[in-house]
N, C-alpha and C. Protein backbone atom coordinates (compact mmCIF):
# COMPACT_ATOMS: atom_id res chain seq x y z
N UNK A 1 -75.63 -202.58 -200.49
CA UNK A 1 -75.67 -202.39 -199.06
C UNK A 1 -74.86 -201.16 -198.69
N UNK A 2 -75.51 -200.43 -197.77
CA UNK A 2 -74.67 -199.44 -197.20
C UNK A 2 -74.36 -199.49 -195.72
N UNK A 3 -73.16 -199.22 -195.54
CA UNK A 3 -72.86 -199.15 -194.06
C UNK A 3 -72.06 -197.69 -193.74
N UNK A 4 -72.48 -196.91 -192.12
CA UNK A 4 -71.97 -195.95 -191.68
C UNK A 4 -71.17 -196.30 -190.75
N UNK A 5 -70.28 -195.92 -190.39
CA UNK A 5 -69.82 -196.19 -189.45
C UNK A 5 -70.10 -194.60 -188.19
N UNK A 6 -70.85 -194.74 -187.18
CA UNK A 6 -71.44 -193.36 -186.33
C UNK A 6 -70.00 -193.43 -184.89
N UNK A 7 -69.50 -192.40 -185.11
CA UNK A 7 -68.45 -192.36 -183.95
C UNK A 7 -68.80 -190.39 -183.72
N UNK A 8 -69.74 -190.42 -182.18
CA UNK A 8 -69.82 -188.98 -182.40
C UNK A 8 -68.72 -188.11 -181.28
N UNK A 9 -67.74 -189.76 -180.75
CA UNK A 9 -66.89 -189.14 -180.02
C UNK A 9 -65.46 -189.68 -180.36
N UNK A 10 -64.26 -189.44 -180.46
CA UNK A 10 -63.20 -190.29 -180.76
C UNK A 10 -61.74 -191.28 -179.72
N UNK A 11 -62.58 -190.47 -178.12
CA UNK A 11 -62.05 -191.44 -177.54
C UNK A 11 -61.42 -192.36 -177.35
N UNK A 12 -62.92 -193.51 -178.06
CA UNK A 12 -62.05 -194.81 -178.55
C UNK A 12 -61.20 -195.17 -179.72
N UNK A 13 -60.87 -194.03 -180.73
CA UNK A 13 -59.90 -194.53 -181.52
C UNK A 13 -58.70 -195.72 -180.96
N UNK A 14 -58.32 -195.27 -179.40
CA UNK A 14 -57.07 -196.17 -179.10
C UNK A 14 -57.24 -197.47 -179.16
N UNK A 15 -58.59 -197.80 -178.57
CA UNK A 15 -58.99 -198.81 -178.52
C UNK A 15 -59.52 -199.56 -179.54
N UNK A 16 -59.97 -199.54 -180.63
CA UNK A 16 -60.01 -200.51 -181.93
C UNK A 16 -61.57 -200.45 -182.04
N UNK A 17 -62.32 -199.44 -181.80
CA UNK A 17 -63.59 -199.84 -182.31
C UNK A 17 -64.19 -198.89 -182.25
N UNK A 18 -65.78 -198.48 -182.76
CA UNK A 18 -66.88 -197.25 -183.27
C UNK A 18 -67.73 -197.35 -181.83
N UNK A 19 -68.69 -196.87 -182.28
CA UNK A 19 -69.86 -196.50 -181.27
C UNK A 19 -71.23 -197.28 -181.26
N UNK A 20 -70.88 -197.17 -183.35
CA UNK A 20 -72.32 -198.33 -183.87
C UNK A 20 -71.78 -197.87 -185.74
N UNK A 21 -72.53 -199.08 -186.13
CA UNK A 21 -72.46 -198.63 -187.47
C UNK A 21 -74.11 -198.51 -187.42
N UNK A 22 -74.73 -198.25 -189.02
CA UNK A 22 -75.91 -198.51 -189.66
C UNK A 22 -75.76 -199.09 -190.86
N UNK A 23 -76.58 -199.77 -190.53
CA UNK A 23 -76.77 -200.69 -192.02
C UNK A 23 -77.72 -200.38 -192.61
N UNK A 24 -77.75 -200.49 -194.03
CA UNK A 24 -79.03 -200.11 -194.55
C UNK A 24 -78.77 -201.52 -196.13
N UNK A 25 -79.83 -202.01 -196.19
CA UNK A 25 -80.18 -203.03 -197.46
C UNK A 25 -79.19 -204.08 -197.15
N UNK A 26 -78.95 -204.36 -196.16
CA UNK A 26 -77.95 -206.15 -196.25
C UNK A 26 -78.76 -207.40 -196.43
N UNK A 27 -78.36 -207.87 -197.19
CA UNK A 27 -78.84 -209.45 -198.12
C UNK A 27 -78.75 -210.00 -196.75
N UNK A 28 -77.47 -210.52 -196.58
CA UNK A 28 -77.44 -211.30 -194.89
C UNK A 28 -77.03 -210.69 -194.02
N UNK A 29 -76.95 -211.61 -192.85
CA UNK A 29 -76.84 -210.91 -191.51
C UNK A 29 -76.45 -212.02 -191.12
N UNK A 30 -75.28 -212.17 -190.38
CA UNK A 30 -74.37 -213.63 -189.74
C UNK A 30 -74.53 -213.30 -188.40
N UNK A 31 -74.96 -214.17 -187.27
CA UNK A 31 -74.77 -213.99 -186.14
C UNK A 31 -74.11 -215.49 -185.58
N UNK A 32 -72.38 -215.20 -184.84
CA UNK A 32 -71.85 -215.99 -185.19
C UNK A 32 -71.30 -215.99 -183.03
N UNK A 33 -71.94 -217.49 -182.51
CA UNK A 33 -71.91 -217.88 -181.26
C UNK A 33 -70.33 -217.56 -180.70
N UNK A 34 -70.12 -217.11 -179.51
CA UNK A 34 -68.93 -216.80 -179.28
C UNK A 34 -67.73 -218.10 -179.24
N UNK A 35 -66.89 -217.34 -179.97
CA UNK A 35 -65.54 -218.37 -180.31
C UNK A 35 -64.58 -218.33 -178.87
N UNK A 36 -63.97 -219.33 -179.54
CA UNK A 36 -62.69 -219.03 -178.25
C UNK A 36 -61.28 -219.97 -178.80
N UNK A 37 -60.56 -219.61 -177.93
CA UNK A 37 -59.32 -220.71 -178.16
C UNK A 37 -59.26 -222.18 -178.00
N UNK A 38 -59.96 -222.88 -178.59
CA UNK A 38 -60.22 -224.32 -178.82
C UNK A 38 -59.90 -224.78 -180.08
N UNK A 39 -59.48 -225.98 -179.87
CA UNK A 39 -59.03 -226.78 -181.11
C UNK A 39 -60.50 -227.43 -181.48
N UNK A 40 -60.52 -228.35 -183.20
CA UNK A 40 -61.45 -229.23 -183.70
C UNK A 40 -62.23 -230.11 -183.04
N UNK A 41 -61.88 -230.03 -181.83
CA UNK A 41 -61.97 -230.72 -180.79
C UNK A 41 -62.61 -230.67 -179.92
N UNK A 42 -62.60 -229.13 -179.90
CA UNK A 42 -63.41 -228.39 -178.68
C UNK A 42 -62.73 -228.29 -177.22
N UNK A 43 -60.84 -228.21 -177.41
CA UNK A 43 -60.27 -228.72 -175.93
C UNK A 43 -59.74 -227.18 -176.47
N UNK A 44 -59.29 -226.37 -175.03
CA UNK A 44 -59.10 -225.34 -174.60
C UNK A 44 -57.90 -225.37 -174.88
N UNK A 45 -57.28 -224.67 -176.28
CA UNK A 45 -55.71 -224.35 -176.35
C UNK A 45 -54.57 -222.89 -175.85
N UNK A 46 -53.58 -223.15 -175.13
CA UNK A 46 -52.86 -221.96 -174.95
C UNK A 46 -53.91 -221.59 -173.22
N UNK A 47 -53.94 -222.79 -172.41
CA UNK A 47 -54.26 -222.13 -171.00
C UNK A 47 -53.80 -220.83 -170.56
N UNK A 48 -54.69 -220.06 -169.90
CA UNK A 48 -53.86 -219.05 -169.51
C UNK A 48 -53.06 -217.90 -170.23
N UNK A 49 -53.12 -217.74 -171.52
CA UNK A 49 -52.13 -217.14 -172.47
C UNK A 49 -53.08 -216.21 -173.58
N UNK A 50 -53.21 -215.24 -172.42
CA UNK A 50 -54.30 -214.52 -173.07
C UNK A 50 -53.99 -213.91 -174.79
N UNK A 51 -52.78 -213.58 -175.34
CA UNK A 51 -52.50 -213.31 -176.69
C UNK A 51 -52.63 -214.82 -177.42
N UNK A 52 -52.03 -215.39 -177.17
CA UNK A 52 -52.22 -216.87 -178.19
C UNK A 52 -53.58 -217.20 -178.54
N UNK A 53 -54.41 -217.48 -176.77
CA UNK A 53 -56.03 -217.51 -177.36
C UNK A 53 -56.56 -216.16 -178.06
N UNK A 54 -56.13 -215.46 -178.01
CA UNK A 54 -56.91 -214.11 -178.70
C UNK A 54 -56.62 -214.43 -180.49
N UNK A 55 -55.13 -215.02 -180.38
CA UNK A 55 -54.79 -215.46 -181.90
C UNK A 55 -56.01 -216.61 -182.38
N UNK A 56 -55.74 -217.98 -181.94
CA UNK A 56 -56.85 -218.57 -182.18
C UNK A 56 -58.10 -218.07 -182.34
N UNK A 57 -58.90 -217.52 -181.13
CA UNK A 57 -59.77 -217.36 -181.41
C UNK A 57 -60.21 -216.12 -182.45
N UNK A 58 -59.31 -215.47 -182.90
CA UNK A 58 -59.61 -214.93 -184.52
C UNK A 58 -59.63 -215.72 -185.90
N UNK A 59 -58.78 -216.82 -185.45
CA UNK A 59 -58.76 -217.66 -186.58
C UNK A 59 -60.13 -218.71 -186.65
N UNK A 60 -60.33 -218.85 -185.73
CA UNK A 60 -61.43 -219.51 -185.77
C UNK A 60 -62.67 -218.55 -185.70
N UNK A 61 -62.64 -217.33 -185.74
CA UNK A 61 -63.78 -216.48 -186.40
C UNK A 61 -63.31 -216.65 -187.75
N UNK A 62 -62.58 -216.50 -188.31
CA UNK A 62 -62.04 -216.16 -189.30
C UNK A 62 -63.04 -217.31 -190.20
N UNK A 63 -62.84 -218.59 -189.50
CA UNK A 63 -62.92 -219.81 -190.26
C UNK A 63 -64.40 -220.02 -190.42
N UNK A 64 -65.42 -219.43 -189.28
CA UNK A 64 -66.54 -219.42 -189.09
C UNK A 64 -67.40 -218.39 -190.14
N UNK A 65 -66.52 -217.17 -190.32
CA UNK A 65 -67.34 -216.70 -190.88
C UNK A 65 -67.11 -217.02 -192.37
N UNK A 66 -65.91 -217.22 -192.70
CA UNK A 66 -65.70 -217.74 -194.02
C UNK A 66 -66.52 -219.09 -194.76
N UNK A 67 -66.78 -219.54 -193.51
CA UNK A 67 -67.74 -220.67 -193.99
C UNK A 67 -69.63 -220.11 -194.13
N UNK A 68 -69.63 -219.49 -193.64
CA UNK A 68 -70.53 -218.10 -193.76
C UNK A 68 -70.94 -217.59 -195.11
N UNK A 69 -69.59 -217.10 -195.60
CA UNK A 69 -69.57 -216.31 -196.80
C UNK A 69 -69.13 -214.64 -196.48
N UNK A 70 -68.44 -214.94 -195.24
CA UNK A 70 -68.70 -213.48 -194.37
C UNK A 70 -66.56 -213.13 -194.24
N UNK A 71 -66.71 -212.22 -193.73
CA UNK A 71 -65.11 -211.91 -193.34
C UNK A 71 -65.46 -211.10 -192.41
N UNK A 72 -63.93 -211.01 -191.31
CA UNK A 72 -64.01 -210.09 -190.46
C UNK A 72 -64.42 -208.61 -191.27
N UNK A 73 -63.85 -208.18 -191.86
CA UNK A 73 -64.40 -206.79 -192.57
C UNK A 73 -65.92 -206.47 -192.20
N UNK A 74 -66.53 -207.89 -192.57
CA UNK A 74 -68.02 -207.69 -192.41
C UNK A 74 -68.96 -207.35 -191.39
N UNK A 75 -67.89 -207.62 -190.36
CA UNK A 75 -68.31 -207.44 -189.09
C UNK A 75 -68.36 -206.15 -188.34
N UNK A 76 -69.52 -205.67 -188.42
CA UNK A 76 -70.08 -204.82 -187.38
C UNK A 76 -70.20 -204.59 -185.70
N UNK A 77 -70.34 -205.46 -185.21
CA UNK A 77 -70.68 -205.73 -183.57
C UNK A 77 -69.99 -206.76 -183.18
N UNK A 78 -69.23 -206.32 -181.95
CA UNK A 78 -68.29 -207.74 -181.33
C UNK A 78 -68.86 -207.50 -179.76
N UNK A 79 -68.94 -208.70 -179.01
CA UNK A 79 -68.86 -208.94 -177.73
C UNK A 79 -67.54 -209.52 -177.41
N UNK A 80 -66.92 -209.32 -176.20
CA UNK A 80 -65.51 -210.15 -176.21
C UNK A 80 -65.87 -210.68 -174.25
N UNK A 81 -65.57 -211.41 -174.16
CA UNK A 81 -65.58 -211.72 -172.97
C UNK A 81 -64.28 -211.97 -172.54
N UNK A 82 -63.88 -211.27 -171.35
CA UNK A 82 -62.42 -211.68 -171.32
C UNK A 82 -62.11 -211.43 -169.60
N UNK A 83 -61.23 -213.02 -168.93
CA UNK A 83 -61.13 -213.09 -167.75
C UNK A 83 -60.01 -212.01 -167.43
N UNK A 84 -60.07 -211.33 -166.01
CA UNK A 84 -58.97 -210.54 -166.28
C UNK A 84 -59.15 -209.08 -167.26
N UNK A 85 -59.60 -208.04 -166.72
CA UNK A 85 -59.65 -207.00 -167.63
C UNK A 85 -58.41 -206.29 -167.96
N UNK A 86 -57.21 -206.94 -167.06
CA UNK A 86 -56.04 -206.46 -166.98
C UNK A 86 -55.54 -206.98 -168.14
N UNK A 87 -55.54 -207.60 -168.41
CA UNK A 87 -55.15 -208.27 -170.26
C UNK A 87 -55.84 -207.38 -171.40
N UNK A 88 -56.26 -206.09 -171.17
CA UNK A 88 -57.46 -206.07 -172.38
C UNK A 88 -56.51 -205.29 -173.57
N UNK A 89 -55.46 -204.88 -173.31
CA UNK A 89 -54.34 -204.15 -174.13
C UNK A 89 -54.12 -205.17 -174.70
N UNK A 90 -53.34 -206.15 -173.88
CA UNK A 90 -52.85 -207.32 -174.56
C UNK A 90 -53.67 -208.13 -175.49
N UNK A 91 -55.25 -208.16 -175.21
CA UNK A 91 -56.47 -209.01 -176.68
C UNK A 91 -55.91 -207.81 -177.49
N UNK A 92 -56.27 -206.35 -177.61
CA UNK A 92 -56.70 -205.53 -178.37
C UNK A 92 -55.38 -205.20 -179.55
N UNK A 93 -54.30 -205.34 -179.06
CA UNK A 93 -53.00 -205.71 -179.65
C UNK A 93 -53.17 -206.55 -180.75
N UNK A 94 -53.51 -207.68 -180.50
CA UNK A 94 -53.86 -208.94 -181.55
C UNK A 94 -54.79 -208.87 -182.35
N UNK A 95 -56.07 -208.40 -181.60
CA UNK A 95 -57.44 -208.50 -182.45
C UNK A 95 -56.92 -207.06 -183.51
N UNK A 96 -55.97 -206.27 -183.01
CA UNK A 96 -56.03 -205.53 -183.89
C UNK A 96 -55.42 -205.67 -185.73
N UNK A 97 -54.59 -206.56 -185.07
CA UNK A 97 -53.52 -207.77 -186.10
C UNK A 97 -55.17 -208.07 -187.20
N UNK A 98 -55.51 -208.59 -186.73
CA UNK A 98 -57.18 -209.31 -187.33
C UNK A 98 -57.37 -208.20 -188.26
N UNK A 99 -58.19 -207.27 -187.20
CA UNK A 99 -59.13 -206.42 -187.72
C UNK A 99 -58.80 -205.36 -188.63
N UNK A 100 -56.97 -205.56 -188.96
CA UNK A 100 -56.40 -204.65 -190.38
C UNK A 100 -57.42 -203.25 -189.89
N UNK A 101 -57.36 -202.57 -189.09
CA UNK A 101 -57.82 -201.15 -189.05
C UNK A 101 -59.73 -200.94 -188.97
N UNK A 102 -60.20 -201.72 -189.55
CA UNK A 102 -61.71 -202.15 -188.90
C UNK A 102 -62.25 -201.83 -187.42
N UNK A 103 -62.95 -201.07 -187.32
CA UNK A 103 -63.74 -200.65 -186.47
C UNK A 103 -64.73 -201.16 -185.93
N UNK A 104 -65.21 -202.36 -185.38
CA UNK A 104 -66.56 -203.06 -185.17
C UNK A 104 -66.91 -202.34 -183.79
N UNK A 105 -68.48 -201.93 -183.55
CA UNK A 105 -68.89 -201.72 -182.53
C UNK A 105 -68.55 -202.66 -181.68
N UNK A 106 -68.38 -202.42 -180.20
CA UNK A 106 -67.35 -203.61 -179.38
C UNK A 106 -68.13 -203.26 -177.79
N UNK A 107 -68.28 -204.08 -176.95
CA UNK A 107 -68.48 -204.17 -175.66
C UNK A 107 -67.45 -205.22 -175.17
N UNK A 108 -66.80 -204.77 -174.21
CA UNK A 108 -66.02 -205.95 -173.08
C UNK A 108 -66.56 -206.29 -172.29
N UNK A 109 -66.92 -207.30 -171.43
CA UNK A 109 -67.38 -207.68 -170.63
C UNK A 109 -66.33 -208.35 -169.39
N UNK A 110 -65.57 -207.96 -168.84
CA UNK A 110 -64.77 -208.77 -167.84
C UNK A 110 -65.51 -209.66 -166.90
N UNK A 111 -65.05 -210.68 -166.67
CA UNK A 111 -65.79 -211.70 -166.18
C UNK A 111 -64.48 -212.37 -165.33
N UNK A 112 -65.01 -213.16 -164.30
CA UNK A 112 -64.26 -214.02 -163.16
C UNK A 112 -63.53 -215.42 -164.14
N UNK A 113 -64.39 -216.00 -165.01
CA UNK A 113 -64.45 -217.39 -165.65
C UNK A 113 -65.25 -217.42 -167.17
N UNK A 114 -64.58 -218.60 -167.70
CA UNK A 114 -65.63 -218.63 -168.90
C UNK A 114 -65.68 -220.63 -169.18
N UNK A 115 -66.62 -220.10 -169.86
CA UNK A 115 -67.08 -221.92 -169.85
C UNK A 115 -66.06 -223.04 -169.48
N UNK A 116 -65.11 -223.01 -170.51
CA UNK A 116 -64.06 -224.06 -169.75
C UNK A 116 -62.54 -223.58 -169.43
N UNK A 117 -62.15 -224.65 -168.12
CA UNK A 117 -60.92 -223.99 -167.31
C UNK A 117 -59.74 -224.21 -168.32
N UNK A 118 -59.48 -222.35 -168.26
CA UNK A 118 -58.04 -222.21 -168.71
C UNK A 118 -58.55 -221.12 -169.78
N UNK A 119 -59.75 -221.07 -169.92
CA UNK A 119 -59.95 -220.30 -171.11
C UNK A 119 -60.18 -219.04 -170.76
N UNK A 120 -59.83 -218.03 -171.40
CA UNK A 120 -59.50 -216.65 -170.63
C UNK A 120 -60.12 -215.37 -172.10
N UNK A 121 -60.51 -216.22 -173.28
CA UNK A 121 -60.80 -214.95 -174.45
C UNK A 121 -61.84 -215.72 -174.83
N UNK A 122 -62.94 -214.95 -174.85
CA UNK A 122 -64.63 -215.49 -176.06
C UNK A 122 -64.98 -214.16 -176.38
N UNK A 123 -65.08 -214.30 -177.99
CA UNK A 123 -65.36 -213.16 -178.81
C UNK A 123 -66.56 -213.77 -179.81
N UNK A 124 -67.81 -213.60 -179.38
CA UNK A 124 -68.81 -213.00 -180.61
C UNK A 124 -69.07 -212.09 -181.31
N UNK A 125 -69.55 -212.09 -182.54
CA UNK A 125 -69.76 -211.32 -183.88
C UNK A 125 -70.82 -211.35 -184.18
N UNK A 126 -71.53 -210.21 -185.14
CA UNK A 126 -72.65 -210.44 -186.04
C UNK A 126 -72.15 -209.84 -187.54
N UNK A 127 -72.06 -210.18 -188.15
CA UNK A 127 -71.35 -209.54 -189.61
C UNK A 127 -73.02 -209.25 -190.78
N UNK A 128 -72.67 -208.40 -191.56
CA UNK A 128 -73.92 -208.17 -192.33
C UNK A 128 -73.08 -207.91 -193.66
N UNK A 129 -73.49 -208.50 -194.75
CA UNK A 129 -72.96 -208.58 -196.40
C UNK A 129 -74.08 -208.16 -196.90
């Protein structure tokens, strides 16, 4: 498998992510439903606490894609949904903790709310091995 990573501007270096990669010959392709800060449980942990859920909810990518066969590394394309765009230093801080220097193509989406109250970070992935 080959992957490029295409950045024809560098802008976003500050910010933790590319423009797009290309893939060329990947066996799989993981497309992995957006996570968030929830326990086994599915109950909303760390209300309000936009770094803690940003922690969780890497770990629980983490856990998703590993069950996958996948790693963050693998990951190409992120969506992040996040209440509050005024926090977005504060996710990108953490996710950067994650993403060990990894570049995934990235869109934010700031939003009013997300599925359940208190929850303030949802990050989807698609990873390709």
């Amino acid at each position: 498998m080959e992957r490029e990573q295409i950045d024809p501007w560098m802008w976003q270096e500050p910010y933790g992510f590319s423009h797009a990669w290309r893939v060329r010959g990947a066996d799989e392709i993981v497309f992995v439903s957006g996570q968030a800060s929830v326990d086994a449980d599915g109950q909303v942990q760390h209300p309000d606490d936009v770094a803690a859920q940003t922690r969780l909810t890497y770990e629980n990518l983490q856990t998703v894609l590993a069950r996958s066969g996948a790693s963050l590394q693998d990951v190409v394309k992120q969506t992040v949904y996040l209440v509050g765009t005024e926090h977005l230093g504060e996710f990108g801080q953490v996710a950067a903790e994650f993403l060990q220097g990894h570049r995934p193509a990235q869109t934010v989406v700031g939003c009013e709310a997300l599925a359940l109250p208190g929850m303030r970070v949802e990050v989807e992935v698609i990873a390709v091995r």
